[in-house]
Protein backbone atom coordinates (compact mmCIF):
# COMPACT_ATOMS: atom_id res chain seq x y z
CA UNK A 1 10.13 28.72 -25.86
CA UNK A 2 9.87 24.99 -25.96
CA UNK A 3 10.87 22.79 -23.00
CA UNK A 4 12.09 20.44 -25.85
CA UNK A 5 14.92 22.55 -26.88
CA UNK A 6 17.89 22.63 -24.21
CA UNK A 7 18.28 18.84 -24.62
CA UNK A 8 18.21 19.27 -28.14
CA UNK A 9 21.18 21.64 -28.01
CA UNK A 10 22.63 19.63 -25.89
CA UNK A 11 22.25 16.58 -28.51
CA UNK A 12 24.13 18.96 -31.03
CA UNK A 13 26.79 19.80 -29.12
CA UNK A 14 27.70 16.50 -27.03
CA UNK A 15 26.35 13.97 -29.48
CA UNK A 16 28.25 10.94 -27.90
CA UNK A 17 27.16 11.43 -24.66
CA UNK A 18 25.68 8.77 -23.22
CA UNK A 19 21.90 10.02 -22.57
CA UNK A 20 19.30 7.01 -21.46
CA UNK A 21 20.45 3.07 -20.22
CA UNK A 22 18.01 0.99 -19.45
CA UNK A 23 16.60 -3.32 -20.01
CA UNK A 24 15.90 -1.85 -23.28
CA UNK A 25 19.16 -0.39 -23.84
CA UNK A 26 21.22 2.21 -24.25
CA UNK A 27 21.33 5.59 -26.40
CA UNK A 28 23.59 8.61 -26.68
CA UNK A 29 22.22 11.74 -26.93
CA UNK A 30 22.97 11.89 -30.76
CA UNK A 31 20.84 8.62 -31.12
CA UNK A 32 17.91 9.45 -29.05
CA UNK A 33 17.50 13.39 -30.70
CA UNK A 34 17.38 11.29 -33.92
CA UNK A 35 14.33 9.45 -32.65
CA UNK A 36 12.75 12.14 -30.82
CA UNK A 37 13.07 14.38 -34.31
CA UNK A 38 11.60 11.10 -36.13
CA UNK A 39 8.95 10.33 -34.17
CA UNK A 40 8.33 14.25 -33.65
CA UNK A 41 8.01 14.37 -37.58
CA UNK A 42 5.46 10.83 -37.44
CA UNK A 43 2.94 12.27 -34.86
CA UNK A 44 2.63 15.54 -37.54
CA UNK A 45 2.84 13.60 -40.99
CA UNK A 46 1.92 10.22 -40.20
CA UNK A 47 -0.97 10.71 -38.00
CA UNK A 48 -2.00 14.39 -38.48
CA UNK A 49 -1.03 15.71 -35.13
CA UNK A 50 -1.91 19.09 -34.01
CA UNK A 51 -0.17 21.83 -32.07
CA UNK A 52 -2.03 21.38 -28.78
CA UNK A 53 -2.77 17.30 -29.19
CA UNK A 54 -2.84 15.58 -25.50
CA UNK A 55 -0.83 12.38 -26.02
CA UNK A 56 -1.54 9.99 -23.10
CA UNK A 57 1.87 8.04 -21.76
CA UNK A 58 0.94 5.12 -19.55
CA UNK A 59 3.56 3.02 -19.24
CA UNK A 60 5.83 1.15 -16.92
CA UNK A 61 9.83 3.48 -16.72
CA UNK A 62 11.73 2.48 -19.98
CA UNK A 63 13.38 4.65 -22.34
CA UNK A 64 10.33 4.96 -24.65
CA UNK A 65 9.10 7.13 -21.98
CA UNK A 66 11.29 9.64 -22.39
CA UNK A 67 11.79 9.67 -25.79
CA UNK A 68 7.98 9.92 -26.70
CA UNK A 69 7.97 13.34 -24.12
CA UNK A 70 10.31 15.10 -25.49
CA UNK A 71 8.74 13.75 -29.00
CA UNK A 72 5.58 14.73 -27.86
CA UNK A 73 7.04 18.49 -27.17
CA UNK A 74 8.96 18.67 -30.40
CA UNK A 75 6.03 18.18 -32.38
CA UNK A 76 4.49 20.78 -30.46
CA UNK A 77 1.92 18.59 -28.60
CA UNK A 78 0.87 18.39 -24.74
CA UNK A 79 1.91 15.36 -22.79
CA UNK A 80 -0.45 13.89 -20.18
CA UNK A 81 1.73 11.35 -18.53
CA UNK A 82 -0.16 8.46 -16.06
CA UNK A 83 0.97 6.86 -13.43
CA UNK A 84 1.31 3.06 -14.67
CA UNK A 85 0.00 1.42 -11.36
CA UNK A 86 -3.21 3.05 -11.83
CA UNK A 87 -6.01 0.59 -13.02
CA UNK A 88 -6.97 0.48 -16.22
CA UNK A 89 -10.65 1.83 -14.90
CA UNK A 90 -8.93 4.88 -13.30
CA UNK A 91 -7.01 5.72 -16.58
CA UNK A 92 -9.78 5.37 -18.44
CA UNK A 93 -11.50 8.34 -17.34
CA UNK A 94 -8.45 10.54 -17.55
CA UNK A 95 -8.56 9.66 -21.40
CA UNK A 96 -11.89 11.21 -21.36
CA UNK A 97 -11.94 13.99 -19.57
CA UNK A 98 -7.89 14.86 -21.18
CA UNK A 99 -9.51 14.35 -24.91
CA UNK A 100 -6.08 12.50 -25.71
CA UNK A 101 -6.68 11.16 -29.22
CA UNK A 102 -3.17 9.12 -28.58
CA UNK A 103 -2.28 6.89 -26.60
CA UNK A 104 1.52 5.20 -25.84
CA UNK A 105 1.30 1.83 -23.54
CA UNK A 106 3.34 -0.93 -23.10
CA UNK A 107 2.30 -4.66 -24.62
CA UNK A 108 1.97 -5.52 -21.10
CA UNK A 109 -1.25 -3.06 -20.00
CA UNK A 110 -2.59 -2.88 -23.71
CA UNK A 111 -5.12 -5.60 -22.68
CA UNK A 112 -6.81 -3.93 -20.20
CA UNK A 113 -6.69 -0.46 -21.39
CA UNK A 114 -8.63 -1.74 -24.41
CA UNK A 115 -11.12 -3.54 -22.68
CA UNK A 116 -11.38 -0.20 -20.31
CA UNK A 117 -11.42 2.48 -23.20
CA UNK A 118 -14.75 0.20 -24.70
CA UNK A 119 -16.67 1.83 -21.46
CA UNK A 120 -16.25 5.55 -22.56
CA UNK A 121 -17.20 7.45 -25.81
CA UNK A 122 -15.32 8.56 -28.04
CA UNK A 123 -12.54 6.75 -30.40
CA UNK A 124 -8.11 7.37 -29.66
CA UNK A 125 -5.59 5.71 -31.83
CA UNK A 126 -3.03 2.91 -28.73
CA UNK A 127 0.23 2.63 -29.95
CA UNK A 128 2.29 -0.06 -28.31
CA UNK A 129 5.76 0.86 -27.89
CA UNK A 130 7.10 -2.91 -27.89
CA UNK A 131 5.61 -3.64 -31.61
CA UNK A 132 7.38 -2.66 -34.91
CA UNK A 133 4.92 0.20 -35.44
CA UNK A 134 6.13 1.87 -32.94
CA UNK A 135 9.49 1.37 -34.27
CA UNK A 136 8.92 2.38 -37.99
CA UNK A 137 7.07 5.50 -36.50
CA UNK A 138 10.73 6.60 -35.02
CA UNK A 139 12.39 6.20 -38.48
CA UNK A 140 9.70 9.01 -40.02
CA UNK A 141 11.04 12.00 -41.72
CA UNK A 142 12.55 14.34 -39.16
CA UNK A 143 10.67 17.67 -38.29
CA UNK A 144 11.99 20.96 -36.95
CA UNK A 145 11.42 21.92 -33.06
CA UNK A 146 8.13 23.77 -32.89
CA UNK A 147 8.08 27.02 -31.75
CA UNK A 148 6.34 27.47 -28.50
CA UNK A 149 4.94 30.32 -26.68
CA UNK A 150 5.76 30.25 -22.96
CA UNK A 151 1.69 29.87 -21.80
CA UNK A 152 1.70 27.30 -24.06
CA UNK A 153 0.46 23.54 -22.53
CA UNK A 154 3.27 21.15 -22.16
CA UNK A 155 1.94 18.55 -19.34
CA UNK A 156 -0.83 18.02 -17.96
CA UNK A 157 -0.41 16.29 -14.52
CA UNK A 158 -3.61 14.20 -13.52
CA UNK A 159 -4.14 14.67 -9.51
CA UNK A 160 -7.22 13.37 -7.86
CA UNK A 161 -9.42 15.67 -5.50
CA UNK A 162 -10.74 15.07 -2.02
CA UNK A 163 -13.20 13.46 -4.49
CA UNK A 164 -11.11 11.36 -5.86
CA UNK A 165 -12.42 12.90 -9.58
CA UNK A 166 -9.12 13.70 -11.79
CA UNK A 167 -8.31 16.97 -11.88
CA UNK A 168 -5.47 18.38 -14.64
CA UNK A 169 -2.98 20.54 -13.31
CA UNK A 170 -2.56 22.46 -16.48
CA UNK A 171 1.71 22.84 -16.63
CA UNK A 172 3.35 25.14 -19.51
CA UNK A 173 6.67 25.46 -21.58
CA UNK A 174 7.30 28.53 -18.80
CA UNK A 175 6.47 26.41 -15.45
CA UNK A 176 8.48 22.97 -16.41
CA UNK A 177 11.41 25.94 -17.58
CA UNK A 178 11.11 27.81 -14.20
CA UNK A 179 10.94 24.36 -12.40
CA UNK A 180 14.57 23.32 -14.15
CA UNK A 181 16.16 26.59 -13.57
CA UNK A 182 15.50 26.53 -9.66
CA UNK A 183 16.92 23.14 -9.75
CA UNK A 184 20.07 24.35 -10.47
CA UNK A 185 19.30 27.21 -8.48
CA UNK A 186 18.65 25.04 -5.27
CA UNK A 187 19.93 22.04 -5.69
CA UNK A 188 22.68 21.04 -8.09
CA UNK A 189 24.49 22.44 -11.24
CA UNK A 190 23.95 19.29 -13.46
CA UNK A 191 27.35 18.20 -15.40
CA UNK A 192 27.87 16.42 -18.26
CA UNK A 193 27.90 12.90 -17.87
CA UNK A 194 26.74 12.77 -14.03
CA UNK A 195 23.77 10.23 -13.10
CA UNK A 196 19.93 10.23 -12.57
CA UNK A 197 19.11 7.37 -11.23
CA UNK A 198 14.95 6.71 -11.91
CA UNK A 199 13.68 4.02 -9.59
CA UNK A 200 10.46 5.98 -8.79
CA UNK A 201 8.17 6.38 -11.85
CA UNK A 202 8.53 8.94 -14.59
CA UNK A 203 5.06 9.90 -14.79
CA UNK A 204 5.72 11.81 -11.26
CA UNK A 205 8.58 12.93 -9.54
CA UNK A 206 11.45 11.43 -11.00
CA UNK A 207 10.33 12.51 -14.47
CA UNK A 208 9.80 16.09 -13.98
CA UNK A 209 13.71 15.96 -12.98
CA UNK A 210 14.78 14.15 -15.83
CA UNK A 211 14.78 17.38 -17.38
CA UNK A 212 17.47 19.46 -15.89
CA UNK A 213 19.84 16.27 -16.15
CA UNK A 214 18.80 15.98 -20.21
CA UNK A 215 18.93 19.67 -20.77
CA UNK A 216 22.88 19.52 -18.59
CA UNK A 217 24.39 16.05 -20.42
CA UNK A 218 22.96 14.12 -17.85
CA UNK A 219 22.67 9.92 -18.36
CA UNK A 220 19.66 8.93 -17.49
CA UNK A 221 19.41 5.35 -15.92
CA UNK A 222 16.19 3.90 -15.81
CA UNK A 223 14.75 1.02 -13.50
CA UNK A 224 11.36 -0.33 -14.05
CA UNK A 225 10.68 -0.21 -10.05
CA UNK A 226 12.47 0.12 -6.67
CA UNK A 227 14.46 -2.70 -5.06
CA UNK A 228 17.32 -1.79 -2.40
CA UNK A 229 19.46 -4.09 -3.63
CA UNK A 230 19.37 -2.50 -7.39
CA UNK A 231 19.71 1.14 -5.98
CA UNK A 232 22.73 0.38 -3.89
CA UNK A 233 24.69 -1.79 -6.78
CA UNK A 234 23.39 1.36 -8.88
CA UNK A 235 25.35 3.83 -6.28
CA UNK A 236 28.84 1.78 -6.66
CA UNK A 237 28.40 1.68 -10.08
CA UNK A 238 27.48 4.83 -12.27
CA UNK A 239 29.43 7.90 -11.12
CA UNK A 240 28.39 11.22 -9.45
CA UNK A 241 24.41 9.84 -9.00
CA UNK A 242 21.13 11.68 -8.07
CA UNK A 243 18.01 9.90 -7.47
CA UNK A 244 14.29 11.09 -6.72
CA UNK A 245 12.61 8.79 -3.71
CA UNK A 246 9.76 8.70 -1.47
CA UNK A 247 10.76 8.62 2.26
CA UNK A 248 9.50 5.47 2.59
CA UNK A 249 11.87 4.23 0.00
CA UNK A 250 14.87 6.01 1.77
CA UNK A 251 13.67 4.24 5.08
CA UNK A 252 13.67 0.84 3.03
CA UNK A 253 16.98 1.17 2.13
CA UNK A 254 18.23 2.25 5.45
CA UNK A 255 16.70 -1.33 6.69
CA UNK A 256 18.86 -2.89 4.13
CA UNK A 257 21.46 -1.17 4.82
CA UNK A 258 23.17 -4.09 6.57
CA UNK A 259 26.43 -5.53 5.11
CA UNK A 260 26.69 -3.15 2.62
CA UNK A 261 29.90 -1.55 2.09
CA UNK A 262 30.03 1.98 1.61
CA UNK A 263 26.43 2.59 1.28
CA UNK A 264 26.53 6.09 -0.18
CA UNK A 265 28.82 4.96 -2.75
CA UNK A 266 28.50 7.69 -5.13
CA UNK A 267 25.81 10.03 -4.59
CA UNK A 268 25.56 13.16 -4.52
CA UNK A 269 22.11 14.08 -3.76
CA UNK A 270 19.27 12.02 -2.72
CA UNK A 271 15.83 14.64 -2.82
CA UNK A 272 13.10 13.23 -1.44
CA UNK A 273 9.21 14.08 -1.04
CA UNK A 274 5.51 13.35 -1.83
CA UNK A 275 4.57 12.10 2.05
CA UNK A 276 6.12 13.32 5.09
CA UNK A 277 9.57 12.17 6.34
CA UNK A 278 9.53 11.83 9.99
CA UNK A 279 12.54 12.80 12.14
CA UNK A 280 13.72 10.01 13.53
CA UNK A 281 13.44 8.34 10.02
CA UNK A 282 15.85 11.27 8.76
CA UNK A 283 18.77 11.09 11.29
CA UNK A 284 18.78 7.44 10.01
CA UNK A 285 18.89 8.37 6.46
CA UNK A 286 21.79 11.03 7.04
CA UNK A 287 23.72 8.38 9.20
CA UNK A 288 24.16 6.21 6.29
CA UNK A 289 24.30 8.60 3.50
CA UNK A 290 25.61 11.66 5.04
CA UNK A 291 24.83 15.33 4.16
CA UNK A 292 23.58 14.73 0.32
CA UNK A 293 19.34 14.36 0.89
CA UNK A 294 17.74 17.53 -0.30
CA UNK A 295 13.93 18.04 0.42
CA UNK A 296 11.05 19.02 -1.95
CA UNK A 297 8.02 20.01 -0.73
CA UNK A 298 5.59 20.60 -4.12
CA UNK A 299 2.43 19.52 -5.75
CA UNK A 300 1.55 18.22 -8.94
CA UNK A 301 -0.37 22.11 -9.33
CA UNK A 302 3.33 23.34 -8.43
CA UNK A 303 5.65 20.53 -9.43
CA UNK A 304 8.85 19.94 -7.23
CA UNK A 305 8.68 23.38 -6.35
CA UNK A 306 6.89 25.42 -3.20
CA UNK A 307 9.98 25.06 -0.36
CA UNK A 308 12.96 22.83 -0.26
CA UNK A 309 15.24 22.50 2.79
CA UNK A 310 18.89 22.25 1.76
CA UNK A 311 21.63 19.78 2.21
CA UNK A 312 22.94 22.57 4.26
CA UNK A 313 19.98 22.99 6.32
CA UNK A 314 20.33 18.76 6.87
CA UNK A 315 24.11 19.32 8.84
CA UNK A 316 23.97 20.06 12.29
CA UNK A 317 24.48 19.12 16.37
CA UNK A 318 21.13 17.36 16.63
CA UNK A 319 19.80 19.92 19.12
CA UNK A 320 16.36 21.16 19.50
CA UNK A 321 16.65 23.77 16.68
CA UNK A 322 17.93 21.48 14.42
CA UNK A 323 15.55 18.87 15.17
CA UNK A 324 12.85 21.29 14.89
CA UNK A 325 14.65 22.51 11.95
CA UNK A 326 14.73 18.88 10.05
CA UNK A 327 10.81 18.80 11.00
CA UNK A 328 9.82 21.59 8.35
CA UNK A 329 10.61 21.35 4.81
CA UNK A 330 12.59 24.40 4.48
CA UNK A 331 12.55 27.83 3.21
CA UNK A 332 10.66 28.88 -0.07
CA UNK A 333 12.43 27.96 -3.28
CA UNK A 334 14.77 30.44 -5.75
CA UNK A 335 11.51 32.93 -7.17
CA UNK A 336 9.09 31.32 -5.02
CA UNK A 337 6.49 33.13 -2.59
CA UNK A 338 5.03 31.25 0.12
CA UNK A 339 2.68 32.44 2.58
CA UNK A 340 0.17 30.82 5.57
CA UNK A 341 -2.96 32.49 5.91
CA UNK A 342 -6.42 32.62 7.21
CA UNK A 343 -9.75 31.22 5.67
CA UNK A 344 -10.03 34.88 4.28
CA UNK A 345 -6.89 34.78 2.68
CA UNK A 346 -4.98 37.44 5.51
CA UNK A 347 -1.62 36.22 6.63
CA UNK A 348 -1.35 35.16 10.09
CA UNK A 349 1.49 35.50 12.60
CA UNK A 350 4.28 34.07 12.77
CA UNK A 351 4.29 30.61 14.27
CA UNK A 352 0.11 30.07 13.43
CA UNK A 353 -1.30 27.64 11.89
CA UNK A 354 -3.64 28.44 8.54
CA UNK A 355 -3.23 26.97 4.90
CA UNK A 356 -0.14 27.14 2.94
CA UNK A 357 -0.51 29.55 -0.38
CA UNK A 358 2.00 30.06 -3.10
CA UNK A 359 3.09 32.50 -6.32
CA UNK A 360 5.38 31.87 -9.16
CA UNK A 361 6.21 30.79 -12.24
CA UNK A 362 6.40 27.50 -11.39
CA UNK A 363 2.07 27.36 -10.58
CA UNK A 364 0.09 25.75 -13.02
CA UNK A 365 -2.16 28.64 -14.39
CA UNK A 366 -5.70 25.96 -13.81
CA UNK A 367 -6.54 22.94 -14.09
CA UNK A 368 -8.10 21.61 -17.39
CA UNK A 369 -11.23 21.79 -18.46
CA UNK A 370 -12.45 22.39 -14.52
CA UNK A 371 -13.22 25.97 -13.97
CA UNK A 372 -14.84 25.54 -10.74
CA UNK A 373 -12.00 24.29 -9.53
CA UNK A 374 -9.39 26.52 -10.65
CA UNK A 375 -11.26 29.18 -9.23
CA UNK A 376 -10.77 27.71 -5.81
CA UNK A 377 -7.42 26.79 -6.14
CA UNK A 378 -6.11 30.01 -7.56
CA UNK A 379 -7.14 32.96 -5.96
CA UNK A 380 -5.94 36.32 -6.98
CA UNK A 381 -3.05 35.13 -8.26
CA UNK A 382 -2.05 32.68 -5.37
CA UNK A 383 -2.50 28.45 -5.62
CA UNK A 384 -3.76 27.18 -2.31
CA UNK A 385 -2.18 24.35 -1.78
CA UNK A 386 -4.81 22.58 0.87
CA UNK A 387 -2.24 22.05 3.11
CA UNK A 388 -1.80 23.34 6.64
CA UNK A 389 1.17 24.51 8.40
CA UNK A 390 3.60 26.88 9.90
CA UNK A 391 6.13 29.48 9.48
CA UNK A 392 8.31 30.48 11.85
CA UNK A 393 10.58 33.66 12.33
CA UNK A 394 13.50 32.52 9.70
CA UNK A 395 11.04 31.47 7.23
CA UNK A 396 11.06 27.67 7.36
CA UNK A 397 7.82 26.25 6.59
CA UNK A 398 6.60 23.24 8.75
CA UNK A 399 3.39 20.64 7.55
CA UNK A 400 0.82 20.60 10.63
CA UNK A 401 -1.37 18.34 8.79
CA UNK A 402 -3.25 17.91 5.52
CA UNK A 403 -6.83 19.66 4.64
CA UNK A 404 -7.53 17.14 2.31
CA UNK A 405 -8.51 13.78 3.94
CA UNK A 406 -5.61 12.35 1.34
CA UNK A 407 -3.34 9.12 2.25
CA UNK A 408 -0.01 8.95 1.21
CA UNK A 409 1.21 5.32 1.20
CA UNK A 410 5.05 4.85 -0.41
CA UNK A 411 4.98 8.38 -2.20
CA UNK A 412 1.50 7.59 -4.10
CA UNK A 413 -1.54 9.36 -3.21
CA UNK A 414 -4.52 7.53 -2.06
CA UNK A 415 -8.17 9.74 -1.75
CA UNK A 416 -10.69 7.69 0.70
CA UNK A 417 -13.41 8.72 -1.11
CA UNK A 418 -12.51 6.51 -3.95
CA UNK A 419 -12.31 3.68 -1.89
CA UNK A 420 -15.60 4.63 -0.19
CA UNK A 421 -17.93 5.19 -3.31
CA UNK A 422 -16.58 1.75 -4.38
CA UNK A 423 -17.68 -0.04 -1.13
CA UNK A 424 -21.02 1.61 -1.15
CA UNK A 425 -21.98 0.10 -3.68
CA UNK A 426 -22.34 -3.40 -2.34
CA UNK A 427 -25.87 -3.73 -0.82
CA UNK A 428 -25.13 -5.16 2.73
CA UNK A 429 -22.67 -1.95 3.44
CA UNK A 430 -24.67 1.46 4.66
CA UNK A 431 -21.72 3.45 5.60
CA UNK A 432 -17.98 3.32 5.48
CA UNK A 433 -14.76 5.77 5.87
CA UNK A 434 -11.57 5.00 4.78
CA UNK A 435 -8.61 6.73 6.86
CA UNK A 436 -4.87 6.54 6.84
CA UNK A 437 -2.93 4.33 9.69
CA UNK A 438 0.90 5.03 10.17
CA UNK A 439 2.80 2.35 8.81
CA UNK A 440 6.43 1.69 9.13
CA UNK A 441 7.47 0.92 5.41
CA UNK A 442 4.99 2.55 3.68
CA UNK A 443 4.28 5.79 5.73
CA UNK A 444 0.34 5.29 6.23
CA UNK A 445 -1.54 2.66 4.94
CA UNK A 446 -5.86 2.72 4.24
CA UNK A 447 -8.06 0.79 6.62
CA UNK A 448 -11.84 0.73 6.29
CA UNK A 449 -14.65 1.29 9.09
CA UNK A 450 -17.83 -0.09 7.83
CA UNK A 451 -21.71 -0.27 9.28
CA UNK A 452 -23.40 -3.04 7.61
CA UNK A 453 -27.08 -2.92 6.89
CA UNK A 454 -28.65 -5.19 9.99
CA UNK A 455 -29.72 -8.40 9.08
CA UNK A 456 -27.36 -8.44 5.85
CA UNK A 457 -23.74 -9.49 6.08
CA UNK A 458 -20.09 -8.89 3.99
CA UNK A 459 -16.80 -10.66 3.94
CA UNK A 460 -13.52 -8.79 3.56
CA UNK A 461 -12.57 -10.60 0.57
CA UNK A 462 -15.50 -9.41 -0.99
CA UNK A 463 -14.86 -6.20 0.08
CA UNK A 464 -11.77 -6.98 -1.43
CA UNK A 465 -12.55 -7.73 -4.97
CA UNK A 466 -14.74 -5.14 -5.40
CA UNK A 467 -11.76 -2.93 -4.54
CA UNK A 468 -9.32 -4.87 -6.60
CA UNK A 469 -11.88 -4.90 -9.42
CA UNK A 470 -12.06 -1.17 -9.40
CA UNK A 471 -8.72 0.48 -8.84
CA UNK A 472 -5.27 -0.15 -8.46
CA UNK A 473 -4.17 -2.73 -6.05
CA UNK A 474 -2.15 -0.35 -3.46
CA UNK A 475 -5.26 1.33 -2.53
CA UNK A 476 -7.16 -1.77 -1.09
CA UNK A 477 -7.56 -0.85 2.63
CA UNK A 478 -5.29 -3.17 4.30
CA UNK A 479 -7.99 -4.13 7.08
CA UNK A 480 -11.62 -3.49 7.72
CA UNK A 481 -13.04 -2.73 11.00
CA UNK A 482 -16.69 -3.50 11.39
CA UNK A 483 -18.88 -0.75 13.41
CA UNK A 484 -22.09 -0.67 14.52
CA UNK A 485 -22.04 3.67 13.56
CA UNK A 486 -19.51 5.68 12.23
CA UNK A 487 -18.53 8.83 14.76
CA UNK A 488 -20.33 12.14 13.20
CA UNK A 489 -20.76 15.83 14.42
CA UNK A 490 -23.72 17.76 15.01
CA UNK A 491 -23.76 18.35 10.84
CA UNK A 492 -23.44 14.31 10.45
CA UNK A 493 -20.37 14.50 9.40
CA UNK A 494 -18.23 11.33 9.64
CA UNK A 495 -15.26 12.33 12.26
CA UNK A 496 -11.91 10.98 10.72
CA UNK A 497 -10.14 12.50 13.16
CA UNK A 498 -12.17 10.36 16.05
CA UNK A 499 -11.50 7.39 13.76
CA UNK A 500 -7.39 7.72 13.06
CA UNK A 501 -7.73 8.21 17.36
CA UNK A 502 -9.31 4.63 17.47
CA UNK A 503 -6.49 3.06 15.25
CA UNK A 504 -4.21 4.93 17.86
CA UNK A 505 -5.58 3.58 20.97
CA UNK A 506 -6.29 -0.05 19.41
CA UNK A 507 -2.39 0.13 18.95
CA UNK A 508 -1.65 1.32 22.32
């Protein structure tokens, strides 16, 4: 088994297909299996690959993305694909602890993930996709598919903790194959020549679904970011479309909605997830594109794939049991156990609250190289997600709230703690917490409560540089409030939840 092969089959049989457009061009599926076998056959003969390799892709969406995974698979490597907003200081430490020895970027973040890299041991070959040596690597002598055993590594999907250390959700040939079967299980039966339309980044989401459109004779069209006025040219003009987004980009575009004619154009499904979709944000959504949103509800340790509620389960009168229905996020997927249970691991009744657990072959079987953590994660067989919620009599599964202190701003995860070791380390600040306030585009946004040392002082922009300095820009709290103490219980324990019901009444 290698994940690899369907969309090489596909290449063979449909070799004028049109397979990837993008600012860098286009290619057919005939052209791009060429390149994926060449560069397949340059990461084994030129540069002495071997089965098992990470290969590190941070880069912005363009087609080299795609071709270097499914290189990366031919050649019977592991891809570790990062998100390209990180900053180079975050990735950095992902090269370490992945032990990628190769690294794809783009000319435009080369800089800094040199200068980065020079911080950590150890010595890994960059290749930048927009020079010529990237180019002549594509044109090497073409290699067969590798062979693959099912529990073999294919991706490795970089998720911070509640610590805000990485943590590698270890993925194989058998989970990304599962994942792609209950697509078309669930959610659509891909046909030649239909649309997926990537304006969220391919290191997440919209990648991991690039794969049952590729393995189907799907064209992939790629977008380097999300702008409403791109996606809804993009819906008039490619036919029969799906697109991954965050719900904060579906509430974007209903804002821009305006003027448009024919807003839905055509799409046919619009799945959405990483940050919860509120209700009144979704009978928006379905007003302007009708019945064709599907959601996910999944984690990078079970990607795309715990529940889903259905375009089906989207229709209805708008009463309370459809509201309360569009609240959840659905029923478990096609091979997919889910389960809410106690801190001992019992299940509870119907309609309690406890923590959401899973089972299939869709679960990452660890996370690399962190033992201590895969032993809490995975429990007799079962991945616990860290998330709380509900299930109720038919089955649908409903988010109460989130275990992990985590902040979900646009469909990107934000931990505090990151934020918080960085601010601790200027000398006038004794204590601070970092906790997510609601915010209308972006779904919740980080704000800071600090105590400052008496006597000393700090200004928020240097609060700010030291947080720009440090990590990506999105994750700069958006406002600090100064305290004199920070809430804690009898265990001095910062209370978040005393601080989130400060933002509340300061809003009030």
């Amino acid at each position: 088994m290698n994940i690899a092969h369907p969309f090489l089959t596909r290449a063979i049989s449909h070799p004028h297909l049109q397979a990837l457009t993008s600012s860098q061009g286009s290619l057919s599926f005939g052209e791009l299996a060429q390149r994926v076998y060449g560069l397949a056959g340059g990461l084994i003969k030129n540069l002495g690959l071997t089965p098992g390799t990470r290969v590190l892709l941070w880069m912005e969406n363009r087609n080299e993305f795609l071709e270097i995974l499914l290189a990366t698979w031919t050649a019977g490597l592991c891809a570790v694909p990062v998100n390209a907003k990180l900053h180079p200081r975050e990735v950095a430490p992902i090269v370490l602890d992945s032990g990628a020895s190769i690294i794809f970027t783009s000319a435009s973040l080369h800089a800094g993930l040199v200068e980065a890299l020079s911080a950590i041991p150890g010595s890994r070959q960059i290749i930048v996709v927009d020079e010529d040596s990237y180019q002549a690597l594509t044109r090497s002598p073409a290699v067969r598919c590798t062979a693959m055993e099912p529990t073999d590594l294919a991706w490795i999907f970089y998720t911070s903790g509640t610590t805000g250390i990485p943590k590698g959700a270890m993925l194989t040939h058998r989970n990304l194959m599962t994942m792609c079967l209950q697509y078309y299980a669930d959610i659509d039966h891909v046909l030649p020549g239909q649309t997926m339309f990537h304006a969220a980044a391919l290191s997440h989401g919209s990648g991991l679904y690039a794969l049952p459109h590729l393995f189907s004779g799907g064209h992939q069209v790629i977008e380097t970011g999300f702008e409403t006025d791109i996606v809804f040219e993009a819906l008039q003009r490619y036919p029969d479309v799906s697109m991954f987004a965050a719900p904060t980009m579906l509430s974007r575009l209903v804002r821009s909605a305006a003027g448009v004619t024919n807003p839905a154009g055509n799409l046919i499904t619009a799945y959405y997830g990483g940050g919860p979709m509120y209700v009144s944000d979704l009978l928006k959504t379905l007003d302007l594109f009708g019945p064709r949103l599907f959601q996910v509800y999944g984690q990078g340790e079970s990607p795309m794939t715990i529940t889903g509620l259905s375009k089906f389960d989207h229709q209805g009168s708008r009463d309370a049991a459809h509201l309360a229905r569009l609240a959840s996020c659905g029923t478990a997927r096609t091979g997919v156990e889910v389960k809410v249970v106690n801190e001992e691991g019992l299940d509870v009744q119907t309609g309690e609250l406890g923590e959401i657990v899973t089972r299939s072959d869709t679960c990452m079987p660890g996370y690399w190289n962190n033992e201590k953590a895969t032993t809490s994660t995975i429990r007799d067989g079962w991945l616990w997600t860290g998330d709380i919620g509900v299930l109720d009599d038919k089955g649908y599964l409903t988010l109460r709230d989130r275990s992990k202190d985590m902040i979900i701003r646009g469909g990107s995860n934000i931990y505090p703690r990151e934020i918080e070791e960085v601010l601790l380390r200027h000398p006038a600040i004794v204590e601070v917490s970092v906790v997510g306030r609601e915010n209308e585009d972006l779904g919740e946004e980080p704000v800071a409560f600090v105590v400052v040392k008496s006597g000393m002082t700090v200004t928020t922009d240097e609060m700010d540089n030291m947080c720009l300095e440090n990590m990506a820009r999105f994750k700069r709290p958006r406002e600090y409030f100064m305290a004199e103490s920070l809430p804690k219980n009898n265990y001095g324990k910062i209370l978040k939840t005393e601080l989130r019901k400060q933002l509340v009444k300061g809003n009030s």
